[in-house]
C-alpha atoms as a PDB file:
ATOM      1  CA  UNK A   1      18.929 -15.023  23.304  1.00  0.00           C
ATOM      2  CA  UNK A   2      20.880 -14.392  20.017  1.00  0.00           C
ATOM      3  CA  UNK A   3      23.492 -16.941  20.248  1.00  0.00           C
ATOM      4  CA  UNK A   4      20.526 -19.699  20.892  1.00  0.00           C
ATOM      5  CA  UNK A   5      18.962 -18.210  18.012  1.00  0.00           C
ATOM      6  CA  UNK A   6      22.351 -18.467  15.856  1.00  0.00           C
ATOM      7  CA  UNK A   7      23.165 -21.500  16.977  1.00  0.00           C
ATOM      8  CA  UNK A   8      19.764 -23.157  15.557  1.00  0.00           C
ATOM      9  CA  UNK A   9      20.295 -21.471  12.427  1.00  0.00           C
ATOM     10  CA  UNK A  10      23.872 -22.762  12.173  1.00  0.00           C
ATOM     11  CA  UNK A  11      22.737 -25.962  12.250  1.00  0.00           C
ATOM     12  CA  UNK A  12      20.594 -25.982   9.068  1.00  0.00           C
ATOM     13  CA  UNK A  13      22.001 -26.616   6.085  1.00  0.00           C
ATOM     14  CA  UNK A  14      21.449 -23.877   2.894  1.00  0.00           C
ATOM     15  CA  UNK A  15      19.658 -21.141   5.855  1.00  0.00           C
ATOM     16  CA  UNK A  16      21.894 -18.594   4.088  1.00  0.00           C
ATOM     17  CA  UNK A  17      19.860 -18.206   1.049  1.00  0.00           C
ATOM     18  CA  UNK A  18      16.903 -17.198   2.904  1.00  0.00           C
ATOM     19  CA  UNK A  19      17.818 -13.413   3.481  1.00  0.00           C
ATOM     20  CA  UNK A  20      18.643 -13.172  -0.198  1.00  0.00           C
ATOM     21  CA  UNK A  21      15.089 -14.517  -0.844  1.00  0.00           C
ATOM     22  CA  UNK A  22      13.884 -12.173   1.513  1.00  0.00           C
ATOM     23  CA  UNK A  23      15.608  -9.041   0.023  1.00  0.00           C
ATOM     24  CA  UNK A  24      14.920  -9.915  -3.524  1.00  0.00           C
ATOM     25  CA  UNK A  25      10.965 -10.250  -2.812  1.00  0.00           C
ATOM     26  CA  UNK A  26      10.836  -7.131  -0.457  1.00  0.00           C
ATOM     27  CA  UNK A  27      12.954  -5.197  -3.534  1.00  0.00           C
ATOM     28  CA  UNK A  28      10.117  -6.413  -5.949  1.00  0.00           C
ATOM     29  CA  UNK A  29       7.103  -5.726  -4.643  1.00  0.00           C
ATOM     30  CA  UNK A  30       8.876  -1.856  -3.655  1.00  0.00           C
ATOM     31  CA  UNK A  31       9.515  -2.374  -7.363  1.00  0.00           C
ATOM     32  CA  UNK A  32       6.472  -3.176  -8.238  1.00  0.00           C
ATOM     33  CA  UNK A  33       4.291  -1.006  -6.412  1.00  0.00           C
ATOM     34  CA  UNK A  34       6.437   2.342  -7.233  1.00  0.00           C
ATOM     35  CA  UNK A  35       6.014   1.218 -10.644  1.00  0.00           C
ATOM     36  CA  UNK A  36       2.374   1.056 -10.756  1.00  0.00           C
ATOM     37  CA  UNK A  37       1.999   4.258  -8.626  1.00  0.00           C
ATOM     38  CA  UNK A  38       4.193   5.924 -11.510  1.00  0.00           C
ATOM     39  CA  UNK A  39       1.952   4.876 -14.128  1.00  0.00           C
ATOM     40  CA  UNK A  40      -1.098   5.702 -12.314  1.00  0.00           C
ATOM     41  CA  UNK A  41      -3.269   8.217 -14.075  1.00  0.00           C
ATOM     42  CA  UNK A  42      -3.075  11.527 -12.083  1.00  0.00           C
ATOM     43  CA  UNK A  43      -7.107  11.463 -12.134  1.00  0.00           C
ATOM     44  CA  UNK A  44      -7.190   8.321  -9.702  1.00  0.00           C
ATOM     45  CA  UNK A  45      -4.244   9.799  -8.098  1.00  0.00           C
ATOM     46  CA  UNK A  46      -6.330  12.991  -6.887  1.00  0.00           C
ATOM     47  CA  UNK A  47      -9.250  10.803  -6.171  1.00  0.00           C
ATOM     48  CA  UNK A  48      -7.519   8.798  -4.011  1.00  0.00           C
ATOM     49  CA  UNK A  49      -5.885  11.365  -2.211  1.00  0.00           C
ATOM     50  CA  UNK A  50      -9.370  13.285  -1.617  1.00  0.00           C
ATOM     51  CA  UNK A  51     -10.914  10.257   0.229  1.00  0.00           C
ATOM     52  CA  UNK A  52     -10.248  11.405   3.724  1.00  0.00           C
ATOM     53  CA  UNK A  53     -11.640  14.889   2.661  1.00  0.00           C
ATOM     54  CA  UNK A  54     -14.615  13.648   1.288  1.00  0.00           C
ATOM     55  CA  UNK A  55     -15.153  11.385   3.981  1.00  0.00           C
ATOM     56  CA  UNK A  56     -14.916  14.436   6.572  1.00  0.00           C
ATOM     57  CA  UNK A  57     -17.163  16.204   4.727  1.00  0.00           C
ATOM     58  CA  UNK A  58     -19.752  13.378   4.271  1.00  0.00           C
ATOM     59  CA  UNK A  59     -19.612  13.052   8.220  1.00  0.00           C
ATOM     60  CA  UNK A  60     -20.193  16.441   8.802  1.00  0.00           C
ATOM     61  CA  UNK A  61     -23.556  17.276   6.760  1.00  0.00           C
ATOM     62  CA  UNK A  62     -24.866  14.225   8.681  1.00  0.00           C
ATOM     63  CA  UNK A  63     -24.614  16.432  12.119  1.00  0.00           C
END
């Protein structure tokens, strides 16, 4: 299955560019999104992570 796939891709012309595209996108949105999470004030932070808690808890009362 591997060589038919290769030997399609061998056949079109400039195909090796597209796992540099690939790698340079996936490496800037990891980029991106550690960078945001970084400068993320530490009050959302503990918000966010108490979600599933409070959600839990919500549940529960309703019983």
């Amino acid at each position: 299955m591997l060589k038919f796939i290769k030997h399609h891709l061998d056949t079109i012309s400039g195909v090796e560019i597209y796992p540099i595209i690939s790698l340079l996108l996936f490496f800037v949105v990891f980029a991106t999104m550690l960078f945001i999470v970084w400068k993320m004030p530490k009050k959302n932070i503990e918000e966010l992570s108490n979600l599933p808690l409070d959600n839990d808890l919500k549940n529960n009362n309703h019983e």
